[in-house]
C-alpha atoms as a PDB file:
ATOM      1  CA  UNK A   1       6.392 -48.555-143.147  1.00  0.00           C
ATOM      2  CA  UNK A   2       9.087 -45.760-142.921  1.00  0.00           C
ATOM      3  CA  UNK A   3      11.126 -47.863-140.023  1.00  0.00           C
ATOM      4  CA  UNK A   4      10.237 -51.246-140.786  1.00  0.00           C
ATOM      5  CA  UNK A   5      13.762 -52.764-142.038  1.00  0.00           C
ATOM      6  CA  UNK A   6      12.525 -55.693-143.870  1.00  0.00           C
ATOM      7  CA  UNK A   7       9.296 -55.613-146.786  1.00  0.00           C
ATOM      8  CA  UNK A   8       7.403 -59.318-147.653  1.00  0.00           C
ATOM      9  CA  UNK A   9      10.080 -59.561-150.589  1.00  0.00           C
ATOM     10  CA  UNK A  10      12.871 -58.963-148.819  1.00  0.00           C
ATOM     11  CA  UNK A  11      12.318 -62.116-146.662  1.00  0.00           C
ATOM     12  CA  UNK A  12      11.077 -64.258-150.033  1.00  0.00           C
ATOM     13  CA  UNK A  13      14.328 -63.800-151.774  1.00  0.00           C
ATOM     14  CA  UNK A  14      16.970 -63.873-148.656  1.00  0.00           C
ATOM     15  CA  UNK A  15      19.196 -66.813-149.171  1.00  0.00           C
ATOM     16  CA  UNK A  16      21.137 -68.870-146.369  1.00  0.00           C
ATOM     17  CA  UNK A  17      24.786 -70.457-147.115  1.00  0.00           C
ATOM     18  CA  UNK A  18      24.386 -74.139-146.066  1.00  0.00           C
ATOM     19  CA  UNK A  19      26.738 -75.568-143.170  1.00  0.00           C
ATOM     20  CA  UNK A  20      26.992 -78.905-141.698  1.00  0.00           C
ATOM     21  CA  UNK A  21      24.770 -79.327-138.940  1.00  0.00           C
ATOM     22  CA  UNK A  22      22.374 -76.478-139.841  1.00  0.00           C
ATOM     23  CA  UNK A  23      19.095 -75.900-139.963  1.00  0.00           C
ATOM     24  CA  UNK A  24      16.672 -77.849-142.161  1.00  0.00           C
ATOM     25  CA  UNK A  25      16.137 -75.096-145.197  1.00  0.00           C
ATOM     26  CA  UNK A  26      12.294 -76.884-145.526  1.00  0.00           C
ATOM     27  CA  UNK A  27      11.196 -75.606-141.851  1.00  0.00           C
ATOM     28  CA  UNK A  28      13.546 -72.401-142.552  1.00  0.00           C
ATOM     29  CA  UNK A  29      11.238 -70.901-145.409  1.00  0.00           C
ATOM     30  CA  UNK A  30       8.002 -72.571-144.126  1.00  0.00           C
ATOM     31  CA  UNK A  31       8.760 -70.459-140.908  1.00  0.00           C
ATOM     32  CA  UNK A  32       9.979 -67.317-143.783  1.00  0.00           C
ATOM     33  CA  UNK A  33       6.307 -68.068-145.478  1.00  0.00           C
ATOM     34  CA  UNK A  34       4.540 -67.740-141.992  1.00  0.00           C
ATOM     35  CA  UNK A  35       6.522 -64.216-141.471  1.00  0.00           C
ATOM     36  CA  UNK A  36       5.938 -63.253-145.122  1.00  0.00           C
ATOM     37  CA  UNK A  37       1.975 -63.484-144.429  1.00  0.00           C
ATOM     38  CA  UNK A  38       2.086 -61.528-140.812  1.00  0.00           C
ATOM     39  CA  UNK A  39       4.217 -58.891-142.677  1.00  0.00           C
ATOM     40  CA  UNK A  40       1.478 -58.688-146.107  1.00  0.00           C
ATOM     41  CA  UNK A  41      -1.336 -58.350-143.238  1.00  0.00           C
ATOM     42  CA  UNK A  42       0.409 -55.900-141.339  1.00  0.00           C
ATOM     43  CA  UNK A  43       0.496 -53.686-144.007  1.00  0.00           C
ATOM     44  CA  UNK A  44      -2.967 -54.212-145.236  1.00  0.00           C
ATOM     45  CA  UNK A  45      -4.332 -53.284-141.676  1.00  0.00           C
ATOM     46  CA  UNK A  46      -1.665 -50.171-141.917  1.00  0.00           C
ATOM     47  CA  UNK A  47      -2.702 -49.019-144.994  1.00  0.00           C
ATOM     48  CA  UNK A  48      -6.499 -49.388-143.903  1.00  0.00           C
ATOM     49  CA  UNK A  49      -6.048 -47.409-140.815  1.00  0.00           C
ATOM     50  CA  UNK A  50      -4.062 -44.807-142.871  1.00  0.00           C
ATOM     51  CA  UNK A  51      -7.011 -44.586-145.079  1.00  0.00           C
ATOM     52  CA  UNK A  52      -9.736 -44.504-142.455  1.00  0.00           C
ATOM     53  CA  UNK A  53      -7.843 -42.022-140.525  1.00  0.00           C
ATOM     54  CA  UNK A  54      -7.386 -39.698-143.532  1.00  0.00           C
ATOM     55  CA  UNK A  55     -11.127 -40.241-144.208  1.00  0.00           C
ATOM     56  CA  UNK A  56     -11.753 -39.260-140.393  1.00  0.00           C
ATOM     57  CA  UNK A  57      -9.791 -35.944-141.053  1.00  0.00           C
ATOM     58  CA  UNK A  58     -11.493 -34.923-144.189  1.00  0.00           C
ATOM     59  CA  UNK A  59     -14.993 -35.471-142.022  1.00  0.00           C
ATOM     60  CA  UNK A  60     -13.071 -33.242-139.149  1.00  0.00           C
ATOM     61  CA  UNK A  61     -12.737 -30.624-141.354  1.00  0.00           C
ATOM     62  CA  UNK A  62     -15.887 -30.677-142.990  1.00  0.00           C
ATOM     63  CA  UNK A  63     -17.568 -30.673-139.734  1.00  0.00           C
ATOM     64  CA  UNK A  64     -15.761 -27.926-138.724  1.00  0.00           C
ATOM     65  CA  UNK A  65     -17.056 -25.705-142.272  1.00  0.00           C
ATOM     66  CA  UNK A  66     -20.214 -27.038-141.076  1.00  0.00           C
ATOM     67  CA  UNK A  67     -19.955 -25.514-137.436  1.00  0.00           C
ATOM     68  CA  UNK A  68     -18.493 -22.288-138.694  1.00  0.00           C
ATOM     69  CA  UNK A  69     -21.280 -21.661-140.942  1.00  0.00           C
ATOM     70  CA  UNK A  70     -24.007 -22.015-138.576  1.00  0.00           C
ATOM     71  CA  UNK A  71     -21.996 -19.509-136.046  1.00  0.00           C
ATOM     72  CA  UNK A  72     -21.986 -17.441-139.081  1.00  0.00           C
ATOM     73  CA  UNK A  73     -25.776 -17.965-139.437  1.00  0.00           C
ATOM     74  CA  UNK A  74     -26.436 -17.495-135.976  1.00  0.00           C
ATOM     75  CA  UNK A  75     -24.397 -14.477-135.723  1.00  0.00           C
ATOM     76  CA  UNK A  76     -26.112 -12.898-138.766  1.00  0.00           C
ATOM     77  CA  UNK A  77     -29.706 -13.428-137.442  1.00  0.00           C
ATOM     78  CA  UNK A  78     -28.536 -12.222-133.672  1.00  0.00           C
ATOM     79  CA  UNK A  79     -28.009  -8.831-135.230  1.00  0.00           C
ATOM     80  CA  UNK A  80     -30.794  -8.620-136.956  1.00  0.00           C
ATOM     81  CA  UNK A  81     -33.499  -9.053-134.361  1.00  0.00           C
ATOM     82  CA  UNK A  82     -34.907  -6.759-132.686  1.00  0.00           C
ATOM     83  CA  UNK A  83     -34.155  -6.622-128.960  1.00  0.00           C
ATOM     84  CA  UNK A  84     -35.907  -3.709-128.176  1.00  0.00           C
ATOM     85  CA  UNK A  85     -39.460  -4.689-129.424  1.00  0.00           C
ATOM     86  CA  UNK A  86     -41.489  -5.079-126.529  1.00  0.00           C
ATOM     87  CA  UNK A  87     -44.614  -7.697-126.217  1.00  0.00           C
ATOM     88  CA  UNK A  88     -47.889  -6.146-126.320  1.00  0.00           C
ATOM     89  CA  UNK A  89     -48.929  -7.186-122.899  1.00  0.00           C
ATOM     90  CA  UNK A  90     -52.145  -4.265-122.808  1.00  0.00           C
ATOM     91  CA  UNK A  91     -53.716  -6.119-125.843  1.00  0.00           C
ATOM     92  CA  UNK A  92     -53.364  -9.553-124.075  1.00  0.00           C
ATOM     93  CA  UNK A  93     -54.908  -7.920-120.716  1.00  0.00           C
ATOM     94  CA  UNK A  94     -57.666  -7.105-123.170  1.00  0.00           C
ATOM     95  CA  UNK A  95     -58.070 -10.051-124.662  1.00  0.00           C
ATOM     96  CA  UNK A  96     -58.491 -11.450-121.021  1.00  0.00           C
ATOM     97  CA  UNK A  97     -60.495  -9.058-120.074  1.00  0.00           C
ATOM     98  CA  UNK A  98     -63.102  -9.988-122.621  1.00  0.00           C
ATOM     99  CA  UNK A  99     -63.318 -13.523-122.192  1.00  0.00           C
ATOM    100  CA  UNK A 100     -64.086 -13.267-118.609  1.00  0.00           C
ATOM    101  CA  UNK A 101     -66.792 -10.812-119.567  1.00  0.00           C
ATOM    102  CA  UNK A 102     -68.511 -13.409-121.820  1.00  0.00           C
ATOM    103  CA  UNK A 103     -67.780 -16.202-119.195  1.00  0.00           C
ATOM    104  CA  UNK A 104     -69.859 -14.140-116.549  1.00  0.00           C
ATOM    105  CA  UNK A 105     -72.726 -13.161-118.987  1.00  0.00           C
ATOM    106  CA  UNK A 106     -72.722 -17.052-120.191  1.00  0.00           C
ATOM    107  CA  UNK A 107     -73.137 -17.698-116.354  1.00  0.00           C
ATOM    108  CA  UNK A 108     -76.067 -15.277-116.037  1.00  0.00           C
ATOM    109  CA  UNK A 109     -77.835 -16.432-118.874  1.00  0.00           C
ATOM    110  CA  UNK A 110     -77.830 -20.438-117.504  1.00  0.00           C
ATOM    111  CA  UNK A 111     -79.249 -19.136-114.281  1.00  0.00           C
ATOM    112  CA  UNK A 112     -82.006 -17.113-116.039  1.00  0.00           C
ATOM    113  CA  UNK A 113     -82.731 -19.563-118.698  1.00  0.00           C
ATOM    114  CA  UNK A 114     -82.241 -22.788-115.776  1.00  0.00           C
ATOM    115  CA  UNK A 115     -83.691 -20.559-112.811  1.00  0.00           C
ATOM    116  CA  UNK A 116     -80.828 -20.362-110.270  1.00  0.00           C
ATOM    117  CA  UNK A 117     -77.860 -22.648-109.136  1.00  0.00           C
ATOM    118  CA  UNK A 118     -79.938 -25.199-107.421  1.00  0.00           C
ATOM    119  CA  UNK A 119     -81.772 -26.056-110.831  1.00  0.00           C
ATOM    120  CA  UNK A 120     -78.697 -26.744-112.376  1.00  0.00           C
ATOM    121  CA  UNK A 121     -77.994 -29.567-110.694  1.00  0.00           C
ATOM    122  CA  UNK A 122     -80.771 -31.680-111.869  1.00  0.00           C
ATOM    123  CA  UNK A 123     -79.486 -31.591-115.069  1.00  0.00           C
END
């Protein structure tokens, strides 16, 4: 409230000099009452944004610790892996390799023990 000219007291205790053929002093301060509330809620709703956005800050900069150490994490565990390790593809050509080996003998076998395709399909 750095620019605001006038607080909730200020208005309570201002005093009028009466003149003939003024204003009637009961709707003067019942109208100075209704300003006095707007101004209190004014600053309530000023001071909560003031607190929210200082909360909002603090969670800005703790996000930003946050992001910085999981670059730093990151960062860390890109230099230590290993970019020059290879797969073992030969072993996995193996490992292929034998399993279509038992598929075929696992085919022989059925047509020896079930005597040929044709037989097979009976059952």
């Amino acid at each position: 409230m750095n620019n605001m000219q006038l607080n909730p007291t200020d208005i309570l205790q201002k005093e009028f000099k009466q003149k003939m053929r003024g204003y009637d002093p009961a709707e003067v301060d019942s109208f100075l009452d209704d300003i006095i509330k707007d101004y209190e809620n004014f600053d309530n709703v000023l001071q909560n944004l003031k607190n929210e956005n200082n909360q909002l800050k603090s969670r800005i900069t703790d996000l930003n610790n946050q992001l910085a150490s999981a670059q730093n994490a990151t960062n860390g565990s890109r230099n230590n892996y290993d970019y020059s390790a290879k797969p073992n593809y030969s072993e996995q050509n193996t490992n292929i390799n034998n399993n279509v080996d038992i598929l075929k003998r696992l085919s022989n076998l059925e047509r020896k023990v079930f005597g040929g395709s044709d037989n097979m399909n009976r059952y």
